[in-house]
Protein backbone atom coordinates (compact mmCIF):
# COMPACT_ATOMS: atom_id res chain seq x y z
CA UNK A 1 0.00 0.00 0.00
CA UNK A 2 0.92 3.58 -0.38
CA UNK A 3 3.32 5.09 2.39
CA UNK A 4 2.49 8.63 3.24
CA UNK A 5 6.28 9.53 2.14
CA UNK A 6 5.55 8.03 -1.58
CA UNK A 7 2.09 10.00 -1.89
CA UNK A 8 3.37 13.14 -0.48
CA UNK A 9 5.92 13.40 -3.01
CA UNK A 10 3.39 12.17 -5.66
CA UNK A 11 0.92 14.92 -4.32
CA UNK A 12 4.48 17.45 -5.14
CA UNK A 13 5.29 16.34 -8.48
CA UNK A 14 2.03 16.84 -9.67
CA UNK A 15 1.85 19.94 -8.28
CA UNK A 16 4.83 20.73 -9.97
CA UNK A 17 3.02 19.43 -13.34
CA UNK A 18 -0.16 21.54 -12.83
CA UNK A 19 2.21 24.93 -11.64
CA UNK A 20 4.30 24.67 -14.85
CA UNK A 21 1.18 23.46 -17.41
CA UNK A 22 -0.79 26.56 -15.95
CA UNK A 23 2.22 29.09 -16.59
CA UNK A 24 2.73 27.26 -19.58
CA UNK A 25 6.14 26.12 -18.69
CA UNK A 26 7.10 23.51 -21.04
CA UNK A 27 10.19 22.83 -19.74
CA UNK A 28 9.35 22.77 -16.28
CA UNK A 29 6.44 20.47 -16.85
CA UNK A 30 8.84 18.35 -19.26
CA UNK A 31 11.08 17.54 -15.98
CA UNK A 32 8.43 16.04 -14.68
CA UNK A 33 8.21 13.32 -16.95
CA UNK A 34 10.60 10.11 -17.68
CA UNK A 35 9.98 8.60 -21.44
CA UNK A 36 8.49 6.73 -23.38
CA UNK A 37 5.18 8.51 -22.16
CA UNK A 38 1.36 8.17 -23.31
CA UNK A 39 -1.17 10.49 -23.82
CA UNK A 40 -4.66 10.76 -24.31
CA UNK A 41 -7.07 13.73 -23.01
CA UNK A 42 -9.08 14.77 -25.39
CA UNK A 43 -7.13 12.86 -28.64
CA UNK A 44 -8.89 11.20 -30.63
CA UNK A 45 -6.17 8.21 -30.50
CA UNK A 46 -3.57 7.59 -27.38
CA UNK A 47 -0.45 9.48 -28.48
CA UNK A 48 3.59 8.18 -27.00
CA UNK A 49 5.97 10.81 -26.24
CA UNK A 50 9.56 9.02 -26.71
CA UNK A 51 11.66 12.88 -25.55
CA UNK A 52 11.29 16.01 -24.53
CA UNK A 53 10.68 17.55 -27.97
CA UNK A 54 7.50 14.84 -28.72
CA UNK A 55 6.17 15.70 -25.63
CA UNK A 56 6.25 19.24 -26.46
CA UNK A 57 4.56 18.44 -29.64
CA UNK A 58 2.00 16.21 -27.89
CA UNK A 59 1.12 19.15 -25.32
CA UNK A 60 0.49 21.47 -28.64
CA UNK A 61 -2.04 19.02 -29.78
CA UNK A 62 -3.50 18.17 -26.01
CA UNK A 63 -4.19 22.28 -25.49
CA UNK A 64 -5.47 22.73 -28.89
CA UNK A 65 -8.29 19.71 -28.51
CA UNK A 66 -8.98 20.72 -25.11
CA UNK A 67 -12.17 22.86 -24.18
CA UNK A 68 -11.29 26.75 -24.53
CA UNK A 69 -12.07 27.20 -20.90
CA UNK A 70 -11.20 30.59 -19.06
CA UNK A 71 -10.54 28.81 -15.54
CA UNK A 72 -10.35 25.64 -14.19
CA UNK A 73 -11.43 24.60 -10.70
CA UNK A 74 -9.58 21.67 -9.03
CA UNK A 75 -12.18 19.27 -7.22
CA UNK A 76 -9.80 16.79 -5.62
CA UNK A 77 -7.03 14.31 -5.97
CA UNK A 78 -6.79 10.88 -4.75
CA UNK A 79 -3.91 9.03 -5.08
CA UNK A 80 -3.65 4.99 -5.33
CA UNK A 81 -1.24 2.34 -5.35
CA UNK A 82 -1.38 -0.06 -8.24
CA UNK A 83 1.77 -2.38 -7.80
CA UNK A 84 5.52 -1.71 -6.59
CA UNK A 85 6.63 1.82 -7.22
CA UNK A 86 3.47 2.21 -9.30
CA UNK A 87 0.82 5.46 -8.64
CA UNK A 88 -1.89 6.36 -10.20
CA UNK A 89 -3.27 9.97 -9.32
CA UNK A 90 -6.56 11.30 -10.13
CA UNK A 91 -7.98 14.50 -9.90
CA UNK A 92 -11.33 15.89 -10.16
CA UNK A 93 -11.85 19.02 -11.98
CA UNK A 94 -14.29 21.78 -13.88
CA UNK A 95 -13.99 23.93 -16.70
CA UNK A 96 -15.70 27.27 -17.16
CA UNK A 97 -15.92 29.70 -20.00
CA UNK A 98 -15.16 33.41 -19.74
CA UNK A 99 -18.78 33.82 -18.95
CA UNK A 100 -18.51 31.71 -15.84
CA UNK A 101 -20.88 28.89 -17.36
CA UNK A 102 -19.57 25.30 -17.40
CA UNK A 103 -18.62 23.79 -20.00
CA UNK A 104 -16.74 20.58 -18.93
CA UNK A 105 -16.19 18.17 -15.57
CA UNK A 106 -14.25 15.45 -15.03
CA UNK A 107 -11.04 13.26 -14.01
CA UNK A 108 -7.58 13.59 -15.28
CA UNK A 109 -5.21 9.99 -14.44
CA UNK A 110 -1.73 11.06 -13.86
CA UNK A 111 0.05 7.59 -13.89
CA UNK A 112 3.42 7.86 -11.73
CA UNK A 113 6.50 6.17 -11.44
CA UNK A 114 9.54 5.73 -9.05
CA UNK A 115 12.50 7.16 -10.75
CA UNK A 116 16.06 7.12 -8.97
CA UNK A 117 14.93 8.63 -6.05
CA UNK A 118 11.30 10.56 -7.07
CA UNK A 119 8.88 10.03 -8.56
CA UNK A 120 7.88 10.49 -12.75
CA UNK A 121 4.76 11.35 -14.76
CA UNK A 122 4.46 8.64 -17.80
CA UNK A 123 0.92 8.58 -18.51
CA UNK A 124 -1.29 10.74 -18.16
CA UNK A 125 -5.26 9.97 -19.26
């Protein structure tokens, strides 16, 4: 099961993720991941990000298919332990438009990874 340790740091590089994805820090948020890395959101088809400069290129595609949404409110995370070393995150969100109306809800999967000594985004659904 999950130690407190492994999901507080999980709880940090996600945070990490979301800080640098919202300031639209594509390097930052590139440090958080280790490679090969999949991809889905709102894709029609699961993408795999082998380095730093796919991933970049995924991200274009992920923001451009995403809803155009003005703000987006976190609902909660949960994190879970799916074998050795092995997280799975999940957080609950909603997306509004510039006139405060909703236009999306749901759950992001933010699939995690022991790395060295942290831990690594390499999936995220």
């Amino acid at each position: 099961m999950s130690s407190a340790e492994d999901e507080a740091r999980i709880r940090q590089t996600h945070g990490q993720y979301f800080q640098a994805l919202g300031k639209g820090d594509m390097a930052a948020l590139a440090e958080t991941f280790v490679f090969p890395a999949a991809f889905k959101g709102f894709l029609d088809d699961v993408v795999i990000a082998t380095d730093k400069a796919s991933l970049l290129a995924t991200y274009e595609r992920l923001i451009a298919a995403a809803p155009k949404a003005s703000r987006t409110e976190l609902r909660g995370t949960d994190v879970d332990y799916l074998r050795p070393g092995v997280y799975v995150l999940t957080m609950s969100y909603a997306q509004y438009g510039a006139d405060d109306a909703l236009i999306h809800a749901g759950r992001a999967l933010y699939f995690m990874k022991r790395v060295d000594d942290d831990f690594k985004l390499f999936a995220v659904f």
